[in-house]
Protein backbone atom coordinates (compact mmCIF):
# COMPACT_ATOMS: atom_id res chain seq x y z
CA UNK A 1 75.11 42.37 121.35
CA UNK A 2 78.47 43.31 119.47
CA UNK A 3 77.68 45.50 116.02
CA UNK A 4 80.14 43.49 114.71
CA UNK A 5 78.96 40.14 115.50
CA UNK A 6 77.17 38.12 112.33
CA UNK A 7 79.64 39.85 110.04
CA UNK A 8 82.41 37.63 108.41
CA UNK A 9 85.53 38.99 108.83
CA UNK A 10 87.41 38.68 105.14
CA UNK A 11 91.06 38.39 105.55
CA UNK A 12 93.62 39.01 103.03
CA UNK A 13 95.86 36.73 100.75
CA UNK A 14 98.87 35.16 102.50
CA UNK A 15 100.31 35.38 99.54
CA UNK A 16 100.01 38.99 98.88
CA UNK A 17 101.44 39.76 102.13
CA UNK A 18 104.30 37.60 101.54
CA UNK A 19 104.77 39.10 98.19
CA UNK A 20 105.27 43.04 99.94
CA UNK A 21 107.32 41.98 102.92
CA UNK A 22 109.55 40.61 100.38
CA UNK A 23 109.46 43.19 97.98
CA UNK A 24 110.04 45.47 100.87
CA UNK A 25 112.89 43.35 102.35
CA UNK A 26 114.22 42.62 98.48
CA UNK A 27 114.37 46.55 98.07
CA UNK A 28 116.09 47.06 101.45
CA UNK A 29 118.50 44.21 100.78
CA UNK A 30 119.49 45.59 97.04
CA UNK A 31 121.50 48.19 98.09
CA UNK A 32 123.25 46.41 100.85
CA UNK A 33 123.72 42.61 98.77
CA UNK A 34 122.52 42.63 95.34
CA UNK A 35 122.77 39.06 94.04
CA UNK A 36 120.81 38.51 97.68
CA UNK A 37 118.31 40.89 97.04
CA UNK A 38 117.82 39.88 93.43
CA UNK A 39 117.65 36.08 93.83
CA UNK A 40 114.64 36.96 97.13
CA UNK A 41 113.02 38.86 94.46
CA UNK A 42 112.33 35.95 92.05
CA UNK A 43 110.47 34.61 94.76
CA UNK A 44 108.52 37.81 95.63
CA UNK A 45 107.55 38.09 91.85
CA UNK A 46 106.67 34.10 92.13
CA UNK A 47 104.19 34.97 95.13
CA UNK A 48 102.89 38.20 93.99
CA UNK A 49 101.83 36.43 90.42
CA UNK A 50 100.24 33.37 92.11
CA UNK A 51 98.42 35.45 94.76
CA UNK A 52 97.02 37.47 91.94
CA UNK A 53 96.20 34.38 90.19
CA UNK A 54 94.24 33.20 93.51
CA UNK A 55 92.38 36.62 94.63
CA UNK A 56 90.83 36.88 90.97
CA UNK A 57 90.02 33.07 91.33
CA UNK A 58 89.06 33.14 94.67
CA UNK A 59 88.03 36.81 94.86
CA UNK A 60 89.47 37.49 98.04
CA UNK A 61 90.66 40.87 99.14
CA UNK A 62 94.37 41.62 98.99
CA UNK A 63 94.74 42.41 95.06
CA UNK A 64 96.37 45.77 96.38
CA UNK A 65 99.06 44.06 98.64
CA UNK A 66 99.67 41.47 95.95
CA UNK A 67 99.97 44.71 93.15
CA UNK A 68 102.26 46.52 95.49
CA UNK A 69 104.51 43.34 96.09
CA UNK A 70 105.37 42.46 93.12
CA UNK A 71 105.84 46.24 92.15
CA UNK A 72 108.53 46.28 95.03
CA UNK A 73 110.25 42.87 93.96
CA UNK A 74 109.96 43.85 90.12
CA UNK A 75 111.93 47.26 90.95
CA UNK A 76 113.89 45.11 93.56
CA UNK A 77 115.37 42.74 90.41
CA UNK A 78 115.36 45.36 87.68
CA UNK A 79 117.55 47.84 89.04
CA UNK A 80 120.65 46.09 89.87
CA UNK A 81 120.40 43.76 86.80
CA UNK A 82 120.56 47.33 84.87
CA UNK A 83 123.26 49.51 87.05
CA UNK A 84 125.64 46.12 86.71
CA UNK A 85 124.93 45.81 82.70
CA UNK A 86 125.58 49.54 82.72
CA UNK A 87 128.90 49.33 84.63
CA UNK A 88 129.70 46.02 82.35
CA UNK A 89 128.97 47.96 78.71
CA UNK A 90 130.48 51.25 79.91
């Protein structure tokens, strides 16, 4: 008999991993095409907001992948939109 057998095996939000490979691939992608990496960050924030929404609901694991996602896509969209009003103003 397995030790692990009769345990349920909690997996974590879809969502929230969606969120961080974006945020991840948004960061990556703002330094090489920043209206690309920008406009894939919207969506990361979109995911990592609704798979916060659904963990607390749901109270799933994954709140830390979700956090960290849309952390990475917030940073992802900020940072261009303030080095381009910087070079605009200057």
């Amino acid at each position: 008999m397995d030790s692990t057998e009769g345990q349920q095996q909690a997996s974590h939000s879809g969502l929230a991993i969606a969120s961080l490979v974006i945020g991840v691939v948004s960061l990556v992608s703002m330094l090489v095409w920043t209206i690309m990496g920008m406009a894939v960050s919207v969506v990361g924030i979109l995911f990592g907001v609704f798979a916060i929404g659904m963990i607390r609901k749901q109270k799933t694991p994954g709140i830390g992948l979700a956090k960290a996602g849309l952390f990475c896509n917030i940073v992802a969209l900020v940072v261009p939109l303030v080095t381009v009003l910087v070079i605009l103003f200057m």
